[in-house]
Protein backbone atom coordinates (compact mmCIF):
# COMPACT_ATOMS: atom_id res chain seq x y z
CA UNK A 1 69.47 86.09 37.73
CA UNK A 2 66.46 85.20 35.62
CA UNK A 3 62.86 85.96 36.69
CA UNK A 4 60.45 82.57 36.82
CA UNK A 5 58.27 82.49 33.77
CA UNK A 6 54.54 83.05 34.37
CA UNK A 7 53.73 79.32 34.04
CA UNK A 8 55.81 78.94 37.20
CA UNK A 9 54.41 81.50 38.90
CA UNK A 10 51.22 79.96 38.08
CA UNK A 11 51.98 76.59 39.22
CA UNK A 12 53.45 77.92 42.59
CA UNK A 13 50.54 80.00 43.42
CA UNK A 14 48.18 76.32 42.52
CA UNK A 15 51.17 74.76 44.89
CA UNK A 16 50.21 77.26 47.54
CA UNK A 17 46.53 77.08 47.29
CA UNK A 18 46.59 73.73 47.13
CA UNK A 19 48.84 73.65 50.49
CA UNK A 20 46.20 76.34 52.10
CA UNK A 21 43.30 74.01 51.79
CA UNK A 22 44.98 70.87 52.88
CA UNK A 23 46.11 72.47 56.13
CA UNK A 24 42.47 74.08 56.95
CA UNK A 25 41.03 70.59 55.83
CA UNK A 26 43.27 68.75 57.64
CA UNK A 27 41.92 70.34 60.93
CA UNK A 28 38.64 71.49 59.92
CA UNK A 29 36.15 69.54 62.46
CA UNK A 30 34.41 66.42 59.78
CA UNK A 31 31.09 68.08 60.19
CA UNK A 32 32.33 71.64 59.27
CA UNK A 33 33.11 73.63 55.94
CA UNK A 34 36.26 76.24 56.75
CA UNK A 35 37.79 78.58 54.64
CA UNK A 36 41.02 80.64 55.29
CA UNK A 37 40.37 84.54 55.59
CA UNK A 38 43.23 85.60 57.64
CA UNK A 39 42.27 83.32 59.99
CA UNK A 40 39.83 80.40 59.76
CA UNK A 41 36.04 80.78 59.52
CA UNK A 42 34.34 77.83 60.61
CA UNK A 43 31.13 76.86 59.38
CA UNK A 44 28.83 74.61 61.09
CA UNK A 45 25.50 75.80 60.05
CA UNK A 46 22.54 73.36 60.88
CA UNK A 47 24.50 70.56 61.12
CA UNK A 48 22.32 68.30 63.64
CA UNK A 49 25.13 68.76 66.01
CA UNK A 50 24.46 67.88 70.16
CA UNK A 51 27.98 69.00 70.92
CA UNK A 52 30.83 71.50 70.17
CA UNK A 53 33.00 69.93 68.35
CA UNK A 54 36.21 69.60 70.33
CA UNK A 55 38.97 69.22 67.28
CA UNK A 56 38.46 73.32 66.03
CA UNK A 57 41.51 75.01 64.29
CA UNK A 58 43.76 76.98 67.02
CA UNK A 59 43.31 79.93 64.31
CA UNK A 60 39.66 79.92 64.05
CA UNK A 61 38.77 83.50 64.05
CA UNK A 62 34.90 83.05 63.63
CA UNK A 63 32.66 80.24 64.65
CA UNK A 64 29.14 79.24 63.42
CA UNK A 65 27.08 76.95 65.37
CA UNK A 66 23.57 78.29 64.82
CA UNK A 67 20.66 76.29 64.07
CA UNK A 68 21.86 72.53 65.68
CA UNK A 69 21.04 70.57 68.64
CA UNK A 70 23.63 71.84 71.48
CA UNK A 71 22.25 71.53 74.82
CA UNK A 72 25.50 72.57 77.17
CA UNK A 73 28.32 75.15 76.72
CA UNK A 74 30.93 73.27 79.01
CA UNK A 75 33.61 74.85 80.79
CA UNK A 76 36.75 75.66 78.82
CA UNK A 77 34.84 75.27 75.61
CA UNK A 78 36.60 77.65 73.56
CA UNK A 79 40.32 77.83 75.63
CA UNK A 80 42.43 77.40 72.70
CA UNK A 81 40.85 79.58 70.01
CA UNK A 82 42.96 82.63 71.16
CA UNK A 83 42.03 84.52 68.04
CA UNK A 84 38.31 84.19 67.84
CA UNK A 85 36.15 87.36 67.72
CA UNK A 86 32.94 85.78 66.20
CA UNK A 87 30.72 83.35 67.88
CA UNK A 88 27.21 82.32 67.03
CA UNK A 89 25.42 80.07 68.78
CA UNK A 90 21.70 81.24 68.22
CA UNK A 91 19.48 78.75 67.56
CA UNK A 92 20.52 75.67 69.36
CA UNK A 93 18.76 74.18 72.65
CA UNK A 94 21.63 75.60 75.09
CA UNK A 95 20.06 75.07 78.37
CA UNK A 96 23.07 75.55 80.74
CA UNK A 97 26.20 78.07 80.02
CA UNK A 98 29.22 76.53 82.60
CA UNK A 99 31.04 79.49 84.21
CA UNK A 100 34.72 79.54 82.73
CA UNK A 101 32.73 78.26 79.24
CA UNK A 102 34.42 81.13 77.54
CA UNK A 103 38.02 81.15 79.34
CA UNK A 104 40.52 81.60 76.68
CA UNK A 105 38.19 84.02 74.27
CA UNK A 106 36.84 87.00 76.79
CA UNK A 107 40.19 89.27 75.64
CA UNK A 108 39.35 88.93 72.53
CA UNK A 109 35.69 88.13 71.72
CA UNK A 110 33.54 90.73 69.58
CA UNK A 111 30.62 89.09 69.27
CA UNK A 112 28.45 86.29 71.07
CA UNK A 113 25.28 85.02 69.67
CA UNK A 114 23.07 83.14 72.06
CA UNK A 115 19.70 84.03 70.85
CA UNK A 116 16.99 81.69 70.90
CA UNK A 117 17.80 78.80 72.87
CA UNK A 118 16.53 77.89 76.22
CA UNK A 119 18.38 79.60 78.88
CA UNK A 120 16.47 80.75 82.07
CA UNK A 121 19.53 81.47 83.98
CA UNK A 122 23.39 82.13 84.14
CA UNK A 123 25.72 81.85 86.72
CA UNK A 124 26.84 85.44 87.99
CA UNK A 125 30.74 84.81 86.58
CA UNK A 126 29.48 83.22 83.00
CA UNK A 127 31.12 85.96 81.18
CA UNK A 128 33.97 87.57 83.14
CA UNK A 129 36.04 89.65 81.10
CA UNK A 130 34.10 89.66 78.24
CA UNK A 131 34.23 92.47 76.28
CA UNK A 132 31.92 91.15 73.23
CA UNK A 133 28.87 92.44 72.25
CA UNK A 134 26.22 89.62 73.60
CA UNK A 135 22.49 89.36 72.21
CA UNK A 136 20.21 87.22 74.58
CA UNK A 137 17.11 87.55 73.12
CA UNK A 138 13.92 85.13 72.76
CA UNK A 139 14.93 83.11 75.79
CA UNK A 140 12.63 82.22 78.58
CA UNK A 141 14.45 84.03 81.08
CA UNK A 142 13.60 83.69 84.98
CA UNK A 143 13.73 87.59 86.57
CA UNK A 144 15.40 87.69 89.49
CA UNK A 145 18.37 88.85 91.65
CA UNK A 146 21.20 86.33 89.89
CA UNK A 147 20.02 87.62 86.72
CA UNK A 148 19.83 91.02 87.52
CA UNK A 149 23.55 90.70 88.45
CA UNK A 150 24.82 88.97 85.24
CA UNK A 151 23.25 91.81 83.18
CA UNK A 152 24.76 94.40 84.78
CA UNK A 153 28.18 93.43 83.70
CA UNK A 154 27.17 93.23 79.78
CA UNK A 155 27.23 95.15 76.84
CA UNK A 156 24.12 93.93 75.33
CA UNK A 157 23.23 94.15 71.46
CA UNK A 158 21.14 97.42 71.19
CA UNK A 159 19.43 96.44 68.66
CA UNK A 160 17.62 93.18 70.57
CA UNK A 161 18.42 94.39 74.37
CA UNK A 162 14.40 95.23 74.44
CA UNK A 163 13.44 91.23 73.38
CA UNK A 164 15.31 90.35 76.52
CA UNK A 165 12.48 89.58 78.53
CA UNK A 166 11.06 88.10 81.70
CA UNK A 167 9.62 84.68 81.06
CA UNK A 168 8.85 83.92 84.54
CA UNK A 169 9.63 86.13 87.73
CA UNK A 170 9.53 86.63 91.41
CA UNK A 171 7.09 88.76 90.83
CA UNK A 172 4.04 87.91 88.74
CA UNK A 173 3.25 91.30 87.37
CA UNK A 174 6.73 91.55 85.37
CA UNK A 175 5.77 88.32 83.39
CA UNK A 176 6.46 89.74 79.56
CA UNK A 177 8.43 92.43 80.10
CA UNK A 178 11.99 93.51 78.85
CA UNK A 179 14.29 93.08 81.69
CA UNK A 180 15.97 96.47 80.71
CA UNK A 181 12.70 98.19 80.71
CA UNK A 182 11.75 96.40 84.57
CA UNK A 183 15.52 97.13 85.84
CA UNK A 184 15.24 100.96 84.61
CA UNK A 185 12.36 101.70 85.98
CA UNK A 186 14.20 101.30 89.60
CA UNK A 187 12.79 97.78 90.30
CA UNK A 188 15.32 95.40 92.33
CA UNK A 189 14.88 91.55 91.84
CA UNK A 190 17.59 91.17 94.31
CA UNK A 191 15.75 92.98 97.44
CA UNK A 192 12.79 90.69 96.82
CA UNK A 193 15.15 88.11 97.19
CA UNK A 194 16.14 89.27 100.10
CA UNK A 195 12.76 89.80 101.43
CA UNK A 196 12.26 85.41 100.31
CA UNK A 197 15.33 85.13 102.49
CA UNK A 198 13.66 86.85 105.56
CA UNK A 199 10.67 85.16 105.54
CA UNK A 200 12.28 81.66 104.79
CA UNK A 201 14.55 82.07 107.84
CA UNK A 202 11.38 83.69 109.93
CA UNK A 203 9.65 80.78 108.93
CA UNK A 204 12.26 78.33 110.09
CA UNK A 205 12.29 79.73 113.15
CA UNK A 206 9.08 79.86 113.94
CA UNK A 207 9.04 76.24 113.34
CA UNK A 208 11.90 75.46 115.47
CA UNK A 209 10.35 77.32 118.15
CA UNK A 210 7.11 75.33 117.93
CA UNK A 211 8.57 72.21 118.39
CA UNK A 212 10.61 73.33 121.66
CA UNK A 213 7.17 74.29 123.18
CA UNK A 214 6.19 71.30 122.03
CA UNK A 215 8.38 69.20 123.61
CA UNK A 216 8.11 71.62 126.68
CA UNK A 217 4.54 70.75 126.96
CA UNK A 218 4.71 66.87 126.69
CA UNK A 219 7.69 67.38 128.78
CA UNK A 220 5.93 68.44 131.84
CA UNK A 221 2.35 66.33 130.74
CA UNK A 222 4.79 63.20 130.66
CA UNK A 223 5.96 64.63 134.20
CA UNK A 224 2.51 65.49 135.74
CA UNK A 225 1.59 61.69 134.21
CA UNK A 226 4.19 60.12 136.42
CA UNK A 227 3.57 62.33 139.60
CA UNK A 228 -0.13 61.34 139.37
CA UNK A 229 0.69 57.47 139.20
CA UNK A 230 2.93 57.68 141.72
CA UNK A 231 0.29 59.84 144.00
CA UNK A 232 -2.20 56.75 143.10
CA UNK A 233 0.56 53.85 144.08
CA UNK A 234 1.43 56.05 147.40
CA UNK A 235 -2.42 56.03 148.08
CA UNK A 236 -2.95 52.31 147.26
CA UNK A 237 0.12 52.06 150.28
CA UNK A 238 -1.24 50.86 153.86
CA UNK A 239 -1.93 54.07 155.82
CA UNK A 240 1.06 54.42 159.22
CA UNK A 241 -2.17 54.60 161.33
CA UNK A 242 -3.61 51.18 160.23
CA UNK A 243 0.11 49.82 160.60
CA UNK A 244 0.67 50.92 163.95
CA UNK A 245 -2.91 50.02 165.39
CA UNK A 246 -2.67 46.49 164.59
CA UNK A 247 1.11 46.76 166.27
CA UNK A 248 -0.42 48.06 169.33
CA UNK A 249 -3.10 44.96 169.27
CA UNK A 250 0.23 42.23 168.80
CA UNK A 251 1.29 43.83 171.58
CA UNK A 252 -1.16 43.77 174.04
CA UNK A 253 -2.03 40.24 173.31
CA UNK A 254 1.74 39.17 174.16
């Protein structure tokens, strides 16, 4: 038994290098730069990109997607990247997260990124079972009870939980504010929610009762309309007493 030379362990260490790189390029997504660090870190830094790319490697264990053009986090986005604990997607135009967007990921997910982009709102089962650490900041959030009920089942980044902050609100006077801050200090976006409710349902009623009276009152004008035409076409009738008088005179004369 002889032990290779150092030339050959040279060339079979190039061999296996060489072999590393071709199988991250080989499914590294065209627009992306990966590298191999126990797992595959995907870059795709400020690539103009409008989409997630859909061909990522199955061991991808961090994901950069900050600074591009991505409008929609569709559902299932991430299902196959069972080993991913990074994701950044800061920076982008992400209007609309689907619910089930990060199916696949939640188990395992240590960090979400989706600072400034344009979200207002999220559904109330956008990140079920996620256990990552999620920053939200600079986005022109909308205050009220659905997003009162996402946040409650986050761990938000402490160090940006405070530039979380109402864009627009049910109620003018929180315009500004960090949602925290509003939420702590005992105010409840979901009972003025429920006070909207009331008064859209009082309001509908109040409506429907208005146009039974309505149609109560042209109901019984239509009704005192007919009885006073047919009063006038009675009236307009020859009177028994006129009938009967010129009977008695037909008979006298025969």
């Amino acid at each position: 038994f002889t032990l290779p030379s150092c030339g050959s362990l040279g060339f079979v260490g190039t061999l296996w290098l060489l072999s590393t790189m071709m199988t991250v390029g080989s499914t590294c997504p065209r627009s992306c730069h990966c590298t191999d660090r126990n797992g595959v870190v995907v870059q795709c830094t400020s690539r103009n990109l409008e989409k997630i790319p859909p061909d990522l490697p199955k061991d991808t264990i961090i994901l950069l997607l900050s600074s591009n053009r991505i409008r929609n986090v569709p559902k299932q986005a991430f299902k196959d990247l069972h080993r991913l604990r990074e994701l950044d997607l800061s920076y982008n135009s992400i209007e609309n997260v689907e619910t089930d967007a990060f199916q696949g990921v939640s188990e395992g997910l240590r960090t979400l990124d989706l600072s400034n982009n344009r979200l207002s709102s999220l559904p109330k089962d956008t990140f079920a079972k996620l256990h990552a650490r999620i920053r939200l900041s600079n986005n022109p959030w909308h205050c009220e009870c659905s997003l009162q009920e996402t946040l409650r089942e986050l761990r938000l980044d402490p160090e940006t939980v405070n530039e979380v902050s109402c864009y627009t609100s049910v109620q003018e006077e929180y315009v500004g504010q960090p949602v925290i801050q509003v939420l702590d200090s005992g105010i409840n976006f979901c009972s003025f929610h429920q006070k909207t409710t009331d008064v859209a349902m009082f309001v509908a009623m109040f409506c429907w009762f208005s146009m039974v009276i309505a149609y109560i009152i042209y109901y019984i004008r239509h009704n005192q309309e007919d009885a006073r035409r047919h009063m006038e076409y009675l009236k307009s009738l020859p009177s028994t007493s006129h009938i009967s008088k010129e009977f008695d005179t037909a008979s006298s004369v025969f």
